[in-house]
N, C-alpha and C. Protein backbone atom coordinates (compact mmCIF):
# COMPACT_ATOMS: atom_id res chain seq x y z
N UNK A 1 12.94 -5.15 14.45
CA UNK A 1 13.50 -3.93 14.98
C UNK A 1 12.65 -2.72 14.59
N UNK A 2 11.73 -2.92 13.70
CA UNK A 2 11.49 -1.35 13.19
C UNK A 2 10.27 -1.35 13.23
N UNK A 3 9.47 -2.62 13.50
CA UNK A 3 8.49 -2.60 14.51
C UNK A 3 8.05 -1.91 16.04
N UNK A 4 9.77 -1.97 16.71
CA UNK A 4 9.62 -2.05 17.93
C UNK A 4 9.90 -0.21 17.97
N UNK A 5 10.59 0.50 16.95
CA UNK A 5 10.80 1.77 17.06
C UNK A 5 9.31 2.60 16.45
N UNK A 6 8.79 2.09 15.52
CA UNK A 6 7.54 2.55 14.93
C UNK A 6 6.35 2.47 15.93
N UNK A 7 6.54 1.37 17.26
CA UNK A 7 5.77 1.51 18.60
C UNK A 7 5.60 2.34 19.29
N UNK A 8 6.54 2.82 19.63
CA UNK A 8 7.19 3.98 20.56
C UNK A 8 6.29 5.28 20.19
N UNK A 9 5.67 5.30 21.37
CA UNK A 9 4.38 7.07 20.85
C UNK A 9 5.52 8.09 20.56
N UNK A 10 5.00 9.00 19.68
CA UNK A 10 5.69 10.05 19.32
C UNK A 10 4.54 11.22 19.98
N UNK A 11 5.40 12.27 19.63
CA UNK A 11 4.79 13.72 19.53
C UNK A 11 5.12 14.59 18.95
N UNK A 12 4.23 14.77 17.38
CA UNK A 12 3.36 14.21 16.99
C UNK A 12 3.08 12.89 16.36
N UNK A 13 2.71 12.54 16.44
CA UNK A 13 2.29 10.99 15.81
C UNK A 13 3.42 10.88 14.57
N UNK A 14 4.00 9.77 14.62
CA UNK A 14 4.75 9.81 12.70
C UNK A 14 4.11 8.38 12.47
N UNK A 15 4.69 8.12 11.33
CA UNK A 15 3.97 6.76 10.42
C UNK A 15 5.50 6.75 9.76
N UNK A 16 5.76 5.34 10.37
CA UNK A 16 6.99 5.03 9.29
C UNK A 16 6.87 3.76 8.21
N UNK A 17 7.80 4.21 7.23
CA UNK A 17 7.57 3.30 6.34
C UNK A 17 9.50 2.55 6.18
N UNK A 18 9.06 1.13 5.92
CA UNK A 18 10.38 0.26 5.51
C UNK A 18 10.87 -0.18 4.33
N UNK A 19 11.48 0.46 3.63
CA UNK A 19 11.69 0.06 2.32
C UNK A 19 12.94 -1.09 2.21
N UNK A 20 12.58 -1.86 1.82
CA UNK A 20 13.58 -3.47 1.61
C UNK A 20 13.83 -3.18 -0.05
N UNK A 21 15.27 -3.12 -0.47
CA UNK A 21 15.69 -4.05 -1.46
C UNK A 21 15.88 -5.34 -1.59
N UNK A 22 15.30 -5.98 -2.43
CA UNK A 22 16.32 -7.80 -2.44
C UNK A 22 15.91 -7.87 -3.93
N UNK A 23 17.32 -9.02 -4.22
CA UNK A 23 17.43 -9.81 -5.55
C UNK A 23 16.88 -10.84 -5.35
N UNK A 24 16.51 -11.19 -4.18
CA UNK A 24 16.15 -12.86 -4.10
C UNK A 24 14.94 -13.12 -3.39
N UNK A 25 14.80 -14.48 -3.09
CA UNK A 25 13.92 -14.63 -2.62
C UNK A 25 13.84 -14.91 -1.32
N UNK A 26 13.00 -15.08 -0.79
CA UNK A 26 13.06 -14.86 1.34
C UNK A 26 13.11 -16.56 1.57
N UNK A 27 14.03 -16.70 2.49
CA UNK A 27 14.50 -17.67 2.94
C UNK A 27 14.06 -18.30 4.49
N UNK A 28 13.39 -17.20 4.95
CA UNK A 28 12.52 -17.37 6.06
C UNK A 28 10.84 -17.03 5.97
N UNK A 29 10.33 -17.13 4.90
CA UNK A 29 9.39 -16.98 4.91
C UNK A 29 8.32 -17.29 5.92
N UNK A 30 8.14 -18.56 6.65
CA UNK A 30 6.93 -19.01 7.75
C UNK A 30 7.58 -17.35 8.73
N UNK A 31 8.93 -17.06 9.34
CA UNK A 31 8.71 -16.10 10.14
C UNK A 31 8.22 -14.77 9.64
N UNK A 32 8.80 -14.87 8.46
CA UNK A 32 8.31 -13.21 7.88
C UNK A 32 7.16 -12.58 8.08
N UNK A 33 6.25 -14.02 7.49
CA UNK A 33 4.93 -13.49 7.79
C UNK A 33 4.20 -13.71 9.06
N UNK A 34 4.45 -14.47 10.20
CA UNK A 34 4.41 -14.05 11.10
C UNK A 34 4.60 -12.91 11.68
N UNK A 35 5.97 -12.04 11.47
CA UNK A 35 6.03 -10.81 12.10
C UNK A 35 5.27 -9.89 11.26
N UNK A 36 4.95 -10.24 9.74
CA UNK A 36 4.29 -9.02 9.44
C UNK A 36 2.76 -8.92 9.43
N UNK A 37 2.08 -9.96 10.14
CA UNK A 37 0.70 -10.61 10.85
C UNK A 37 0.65 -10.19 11.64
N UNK A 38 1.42 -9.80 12.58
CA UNK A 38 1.80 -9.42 14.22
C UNK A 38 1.28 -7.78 14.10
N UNK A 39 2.56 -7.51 12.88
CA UNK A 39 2.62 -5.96 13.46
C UNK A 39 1.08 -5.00 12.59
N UNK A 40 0.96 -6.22 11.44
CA UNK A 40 -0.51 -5.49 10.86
C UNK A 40 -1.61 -5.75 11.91
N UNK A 41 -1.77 -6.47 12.65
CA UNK A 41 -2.43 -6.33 13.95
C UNK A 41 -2.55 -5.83 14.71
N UNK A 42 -0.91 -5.40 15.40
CA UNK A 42 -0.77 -4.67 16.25
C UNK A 42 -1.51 -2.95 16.24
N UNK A 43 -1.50 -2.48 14.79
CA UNK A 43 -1.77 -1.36 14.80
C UNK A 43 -0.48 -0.34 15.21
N UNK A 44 0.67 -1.05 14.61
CA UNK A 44 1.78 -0.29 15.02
C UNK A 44 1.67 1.06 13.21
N UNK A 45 1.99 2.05 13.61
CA UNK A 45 2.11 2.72 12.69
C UNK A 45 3.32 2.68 11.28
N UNK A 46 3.25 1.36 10.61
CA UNK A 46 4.59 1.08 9.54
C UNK A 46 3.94 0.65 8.66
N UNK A 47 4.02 1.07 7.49
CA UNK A 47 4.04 -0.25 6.21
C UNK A 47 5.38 -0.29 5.67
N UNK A 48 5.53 -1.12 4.85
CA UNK A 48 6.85 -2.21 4.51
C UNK A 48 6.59 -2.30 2.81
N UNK A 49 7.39 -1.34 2.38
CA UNK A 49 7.57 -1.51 0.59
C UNK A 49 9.20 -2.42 0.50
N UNK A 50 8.75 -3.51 -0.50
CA UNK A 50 9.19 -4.10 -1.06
C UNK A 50 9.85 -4.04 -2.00
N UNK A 51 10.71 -3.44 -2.72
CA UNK A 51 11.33 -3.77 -3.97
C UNK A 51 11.95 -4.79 -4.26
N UNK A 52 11.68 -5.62 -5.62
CA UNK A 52 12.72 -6.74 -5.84
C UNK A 52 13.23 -6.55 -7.36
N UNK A 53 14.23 -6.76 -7.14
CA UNK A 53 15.29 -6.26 -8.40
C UNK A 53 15.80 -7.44 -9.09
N UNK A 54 16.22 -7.30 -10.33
CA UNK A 54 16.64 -8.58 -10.53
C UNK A 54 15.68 -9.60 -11.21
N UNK A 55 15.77 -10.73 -11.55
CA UNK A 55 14.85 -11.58 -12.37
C UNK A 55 14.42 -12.59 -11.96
N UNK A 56 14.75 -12.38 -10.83
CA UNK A 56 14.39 -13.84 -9.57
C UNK A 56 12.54 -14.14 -9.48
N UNK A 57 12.17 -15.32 -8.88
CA UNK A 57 11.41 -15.62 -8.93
C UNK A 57 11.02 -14.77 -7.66
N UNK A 58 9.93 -13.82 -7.78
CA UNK A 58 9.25 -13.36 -6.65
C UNK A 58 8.03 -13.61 -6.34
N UNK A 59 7.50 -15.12 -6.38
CA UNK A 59 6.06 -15.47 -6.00
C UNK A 59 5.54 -14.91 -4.69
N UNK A 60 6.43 -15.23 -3.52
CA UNK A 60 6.20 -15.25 -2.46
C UNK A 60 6.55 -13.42 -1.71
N UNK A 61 7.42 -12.63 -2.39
CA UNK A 61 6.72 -11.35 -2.39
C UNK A 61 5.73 -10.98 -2.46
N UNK A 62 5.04 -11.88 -3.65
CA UNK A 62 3.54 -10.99 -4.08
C UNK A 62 2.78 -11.47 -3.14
N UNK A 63 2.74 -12.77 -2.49
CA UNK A 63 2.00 -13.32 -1.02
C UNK A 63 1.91 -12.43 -0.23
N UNK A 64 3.73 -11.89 0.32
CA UNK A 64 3.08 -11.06 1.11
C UNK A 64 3.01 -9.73 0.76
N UNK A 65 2.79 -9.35 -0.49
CA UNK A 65 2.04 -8.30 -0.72
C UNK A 65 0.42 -8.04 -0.25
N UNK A 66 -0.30 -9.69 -0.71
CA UNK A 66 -1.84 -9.63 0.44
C UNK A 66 -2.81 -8.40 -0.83
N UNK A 67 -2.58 -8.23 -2.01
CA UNK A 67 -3.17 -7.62 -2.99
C UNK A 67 -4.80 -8.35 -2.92
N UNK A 68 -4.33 -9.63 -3.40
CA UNK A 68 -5.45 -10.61 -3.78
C UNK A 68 -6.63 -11.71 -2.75
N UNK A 69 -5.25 -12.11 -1.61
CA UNK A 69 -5.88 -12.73 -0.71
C UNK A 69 -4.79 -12.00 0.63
N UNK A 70 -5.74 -12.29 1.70
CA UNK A 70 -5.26 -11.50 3.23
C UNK A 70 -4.37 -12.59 3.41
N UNK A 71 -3.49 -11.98 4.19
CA UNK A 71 -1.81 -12.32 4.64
C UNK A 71 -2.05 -13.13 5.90
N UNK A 72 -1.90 -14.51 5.94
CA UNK A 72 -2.14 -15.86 7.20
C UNK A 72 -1.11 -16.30 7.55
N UNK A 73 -0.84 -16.40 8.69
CA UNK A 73 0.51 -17.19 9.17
C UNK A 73 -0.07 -18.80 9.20
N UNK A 74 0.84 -19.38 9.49
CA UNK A 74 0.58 -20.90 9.71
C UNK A 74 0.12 -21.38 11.25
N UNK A 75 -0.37 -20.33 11.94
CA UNK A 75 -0.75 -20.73 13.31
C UNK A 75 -2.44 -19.88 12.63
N UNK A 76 -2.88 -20.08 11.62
CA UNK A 76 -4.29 -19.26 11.44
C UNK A 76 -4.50 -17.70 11.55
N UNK A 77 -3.34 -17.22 11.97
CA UNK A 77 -3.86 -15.51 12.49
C UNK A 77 -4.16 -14.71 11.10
N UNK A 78 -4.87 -14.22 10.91
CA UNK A 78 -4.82 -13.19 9.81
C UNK A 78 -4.81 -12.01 9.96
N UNK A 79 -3.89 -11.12 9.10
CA UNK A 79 -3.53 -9.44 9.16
C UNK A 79 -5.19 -9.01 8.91
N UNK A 80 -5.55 -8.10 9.76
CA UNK A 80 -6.45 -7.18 9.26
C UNK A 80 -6.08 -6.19 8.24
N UNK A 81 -5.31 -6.08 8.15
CA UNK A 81 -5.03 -4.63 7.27
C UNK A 81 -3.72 -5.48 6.60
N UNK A 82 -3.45 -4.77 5.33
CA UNK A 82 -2.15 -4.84 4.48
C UNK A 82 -1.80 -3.93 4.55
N UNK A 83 0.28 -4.35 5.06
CA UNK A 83 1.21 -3.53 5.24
C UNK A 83 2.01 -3.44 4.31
N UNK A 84 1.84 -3.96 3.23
CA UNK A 84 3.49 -4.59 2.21
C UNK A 84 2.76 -4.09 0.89
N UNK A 85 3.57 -3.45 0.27
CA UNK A 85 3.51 -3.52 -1.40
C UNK A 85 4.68 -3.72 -1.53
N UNK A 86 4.64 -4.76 -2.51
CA UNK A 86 5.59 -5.47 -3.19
C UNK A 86 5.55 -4.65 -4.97
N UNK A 87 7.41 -4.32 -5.23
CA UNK A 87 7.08 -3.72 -6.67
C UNK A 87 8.18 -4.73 -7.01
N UNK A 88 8.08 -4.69 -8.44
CA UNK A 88 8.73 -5.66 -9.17
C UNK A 88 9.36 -4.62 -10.16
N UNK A 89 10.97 -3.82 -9.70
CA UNK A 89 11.47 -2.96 -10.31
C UNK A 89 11.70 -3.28 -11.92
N UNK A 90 12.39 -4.62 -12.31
CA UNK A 90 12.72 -4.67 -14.18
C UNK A 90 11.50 -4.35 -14.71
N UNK A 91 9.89 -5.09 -14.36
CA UNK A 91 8.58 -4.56 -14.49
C UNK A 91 8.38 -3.16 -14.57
N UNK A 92 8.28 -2.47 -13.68
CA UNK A 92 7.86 -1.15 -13.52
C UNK A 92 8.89 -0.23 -14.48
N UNK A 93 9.99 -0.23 -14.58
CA UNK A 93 10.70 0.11 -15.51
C UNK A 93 11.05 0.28 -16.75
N UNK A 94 10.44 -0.88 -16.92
CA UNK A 94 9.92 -1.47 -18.74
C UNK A 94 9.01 -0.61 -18.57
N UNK A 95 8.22 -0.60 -18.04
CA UNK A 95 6.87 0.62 -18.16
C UNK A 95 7.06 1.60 -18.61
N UNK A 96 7.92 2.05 -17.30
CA UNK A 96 8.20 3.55 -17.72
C UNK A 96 8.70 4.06 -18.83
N UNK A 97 10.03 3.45 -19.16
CA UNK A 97 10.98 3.19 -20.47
C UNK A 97 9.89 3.29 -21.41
N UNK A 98 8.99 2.44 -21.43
CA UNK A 98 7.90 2.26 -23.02
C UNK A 98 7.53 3.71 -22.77
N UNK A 99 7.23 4.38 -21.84
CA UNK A 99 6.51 4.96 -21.84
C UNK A 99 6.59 6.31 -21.71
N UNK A 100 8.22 6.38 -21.42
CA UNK A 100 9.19 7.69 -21.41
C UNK A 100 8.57 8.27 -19.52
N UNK A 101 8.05 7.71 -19.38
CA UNK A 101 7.23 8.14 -17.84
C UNK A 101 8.30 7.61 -16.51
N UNK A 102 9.07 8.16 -16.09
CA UNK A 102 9.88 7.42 -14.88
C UNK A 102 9.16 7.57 -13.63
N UNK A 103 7.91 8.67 -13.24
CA UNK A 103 6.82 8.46 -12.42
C UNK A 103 6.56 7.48 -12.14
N UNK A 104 6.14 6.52 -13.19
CA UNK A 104 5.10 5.41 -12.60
C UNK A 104 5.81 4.63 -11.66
N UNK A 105 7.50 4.40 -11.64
CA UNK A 105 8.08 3.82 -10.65
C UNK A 105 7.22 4.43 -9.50
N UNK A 106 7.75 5.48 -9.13
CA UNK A 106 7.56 6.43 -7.72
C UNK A 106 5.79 5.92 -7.38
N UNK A 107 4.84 6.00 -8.33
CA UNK A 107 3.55 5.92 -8.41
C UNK A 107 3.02 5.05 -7.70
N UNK A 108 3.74 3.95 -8.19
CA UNK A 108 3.57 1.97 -8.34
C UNK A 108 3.82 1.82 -6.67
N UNK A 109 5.37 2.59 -6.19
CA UNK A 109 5.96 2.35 -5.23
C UNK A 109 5.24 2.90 -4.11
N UNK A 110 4.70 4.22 -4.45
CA UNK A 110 3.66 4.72 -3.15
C UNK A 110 2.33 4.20 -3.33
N UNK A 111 1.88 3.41 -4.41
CA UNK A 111 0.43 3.49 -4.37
C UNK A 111 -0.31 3.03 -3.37
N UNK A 112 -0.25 2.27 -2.22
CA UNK A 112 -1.06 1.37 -1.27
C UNK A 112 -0.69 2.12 -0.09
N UNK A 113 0.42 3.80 -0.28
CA UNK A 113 0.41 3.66 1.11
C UNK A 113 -0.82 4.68 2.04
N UNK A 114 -1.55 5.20 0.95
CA UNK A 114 -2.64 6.41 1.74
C UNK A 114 -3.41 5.29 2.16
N UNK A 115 -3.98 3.82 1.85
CA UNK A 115 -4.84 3.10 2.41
C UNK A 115 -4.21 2.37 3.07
N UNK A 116 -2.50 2.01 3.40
CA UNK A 116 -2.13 1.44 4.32
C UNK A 116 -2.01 2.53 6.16
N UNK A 117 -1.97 3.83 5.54
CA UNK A 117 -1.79 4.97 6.39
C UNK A 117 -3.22 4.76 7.68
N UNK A 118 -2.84 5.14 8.79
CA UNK A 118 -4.44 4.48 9.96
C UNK A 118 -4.21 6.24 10.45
């Protein structure tokens, strides 16, 4: 859905961004990353922040976070560009907490989006 509204030309141009909470882990993963292969292709104007809360296993967040290696669906396509930062809130928090700094949340959470921005 927020693909298909982030399509839509504006005037002036906007850039939207999707922020997801979850405790858990994605249960559809083969589609997820399909659509988010699609739309980093497409050149639709969105990136997609991630938060995951909670103590759950988030391997497959950090996949499609695409930090380390580029984001592939199972039909071969690969994202040109990364749309997703994935934050790992109890993480980033402990940070801050040590560190009396509640910034670095906000920091952590925007950091990828001036190079996700086209």
């Amino acid at each position: 859905y927020m693909a298909t509204v982030a399509s839509v030309p504006h005037t002036p141009p906007q850039y939207h961004i999707l922020l997801i909470l979850t405790d858990g882990v994605i249960d559809d993963m083969k589609q997820t990353t399909e659509a988010l292969v699609r739309i980093a292709n497409s050149n639709v104007p969105l990136s997609v922040i991630i938060v995951g809360v909670g103590n759950e296993d988030f391997t497959a967040m950090r996949v499609l976070d695409a930090d380390d290696v580029a984001l592939s669906d199972e039909n071969g396509n690969t994202a040109y560009r990364d749309i997703v930062q994935f934050v790992p809130f109890n993480e980033i928090t402990s940070q801050s907490a040590a560190t009396n700094d509640m910034s670095i949340l906000a920091k952590e959470t925007l950091r990828e989006i001036p190079a996700q921005f086209m």
